[in-house]
Protein backbone atom coordinates (compact mmCIF):
# COMPACT_ATOMS: atom_id res chain seq x y z
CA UNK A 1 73.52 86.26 -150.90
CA UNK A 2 72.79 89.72 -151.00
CA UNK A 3 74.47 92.68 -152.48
CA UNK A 4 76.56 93.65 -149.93
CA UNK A 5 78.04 90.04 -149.08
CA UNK A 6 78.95 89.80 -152.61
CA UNK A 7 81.41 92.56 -152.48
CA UNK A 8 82.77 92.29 -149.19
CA UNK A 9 83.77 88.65 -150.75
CA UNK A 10 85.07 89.90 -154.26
CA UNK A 11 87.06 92.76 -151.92
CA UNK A 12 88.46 90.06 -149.80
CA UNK A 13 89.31 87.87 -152.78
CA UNK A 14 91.13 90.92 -154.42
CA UNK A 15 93.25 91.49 -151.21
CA UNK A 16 94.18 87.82 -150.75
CA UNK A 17 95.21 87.34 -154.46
CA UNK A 18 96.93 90.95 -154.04
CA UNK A 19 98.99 90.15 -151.27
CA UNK A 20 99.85 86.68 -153.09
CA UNK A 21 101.43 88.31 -155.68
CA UNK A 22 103.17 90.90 -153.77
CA UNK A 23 104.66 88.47 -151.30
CA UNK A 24 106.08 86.15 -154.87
CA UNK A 25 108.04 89.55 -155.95
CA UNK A 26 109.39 90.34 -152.24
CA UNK A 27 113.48 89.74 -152.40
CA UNK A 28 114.26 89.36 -148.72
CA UNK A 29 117.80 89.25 -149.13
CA UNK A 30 119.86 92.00 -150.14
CA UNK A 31 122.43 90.22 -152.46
CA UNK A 32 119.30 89.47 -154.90
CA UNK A 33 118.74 93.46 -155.36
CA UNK A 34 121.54 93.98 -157.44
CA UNK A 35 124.75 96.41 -156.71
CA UNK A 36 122.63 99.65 -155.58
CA UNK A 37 121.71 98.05 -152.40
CA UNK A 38 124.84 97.19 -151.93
CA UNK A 39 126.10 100.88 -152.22
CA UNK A 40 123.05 102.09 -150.22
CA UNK A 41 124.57 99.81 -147.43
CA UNK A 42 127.76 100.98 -148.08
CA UNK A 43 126.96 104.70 -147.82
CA UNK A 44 124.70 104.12 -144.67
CA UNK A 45 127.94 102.60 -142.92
CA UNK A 46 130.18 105.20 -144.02
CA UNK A 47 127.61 107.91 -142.98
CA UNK A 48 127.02 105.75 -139.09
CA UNK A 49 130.59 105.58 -138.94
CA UNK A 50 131.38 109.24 -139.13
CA UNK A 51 133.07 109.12 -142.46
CA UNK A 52 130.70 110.88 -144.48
CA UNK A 53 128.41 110.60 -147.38
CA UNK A 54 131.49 108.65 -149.49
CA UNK A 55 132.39 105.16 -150.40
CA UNK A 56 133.98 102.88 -147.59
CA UNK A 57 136.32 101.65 -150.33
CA UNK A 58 137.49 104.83 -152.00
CA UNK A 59 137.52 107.36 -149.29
CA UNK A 60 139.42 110.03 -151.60
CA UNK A 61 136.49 110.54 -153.59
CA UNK A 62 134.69 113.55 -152.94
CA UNK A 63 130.61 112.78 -151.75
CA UNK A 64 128.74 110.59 -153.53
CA UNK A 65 126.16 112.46 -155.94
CA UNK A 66 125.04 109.19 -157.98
CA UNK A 67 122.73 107.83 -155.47
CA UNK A 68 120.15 110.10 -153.67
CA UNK A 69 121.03 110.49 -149.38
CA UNK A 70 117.36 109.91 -147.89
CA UNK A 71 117.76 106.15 -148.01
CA UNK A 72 121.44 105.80 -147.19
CA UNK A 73 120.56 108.18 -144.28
CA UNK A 74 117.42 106.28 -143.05
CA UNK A 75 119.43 102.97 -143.11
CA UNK A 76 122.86 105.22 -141.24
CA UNK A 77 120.04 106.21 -138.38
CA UNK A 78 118.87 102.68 -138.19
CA UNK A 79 122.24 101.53 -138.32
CA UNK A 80 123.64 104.07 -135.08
CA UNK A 81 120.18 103.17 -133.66
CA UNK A 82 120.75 99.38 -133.20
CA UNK A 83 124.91 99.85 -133.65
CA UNK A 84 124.87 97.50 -136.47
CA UNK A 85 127.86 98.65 -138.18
């Protein structure tokens, strides 16, 4: 087996055993995440729904400013995008 075999296999061995271990630490379901997904969700649907950057449940409150608006607002335009609200 010559040089360049031999790596190609040890590269291909790496990636398998890589992806392995990252698909054992995927959570597919959001309930496993813990509360912040939850509130992610919660600001995205307030935010598709025209209510703003608050929480569905306490609309009173002035805008969130504990969690960061890039992800809520990604999951808001895929949210109006499929109307999954």
């Amino acid at each position: 087996m010559t040089s360049r075999a031999r790596t190609l296999l040890l590269g291909a061995a790496l990636l398998v055993v890589c992806v392995a271990l990252y698909g054992s630490t995927v959570h597919r379901e959001l309930g496993d995440m813990g509360g912040d997904s939850a509130m992610y969700v919660l600001l995205a649907t307030s935010v598709a729904t025209g209510h703003g950057y608050v929480d569905l449940h306490d609309p009173w409150q002035r805008p969130h400013v504990k969690y960061p608006p890039l992800f809520p607002l990604m999951i808001a335009a895929a949210f109006y995008l499929t109307r999954e609200w």
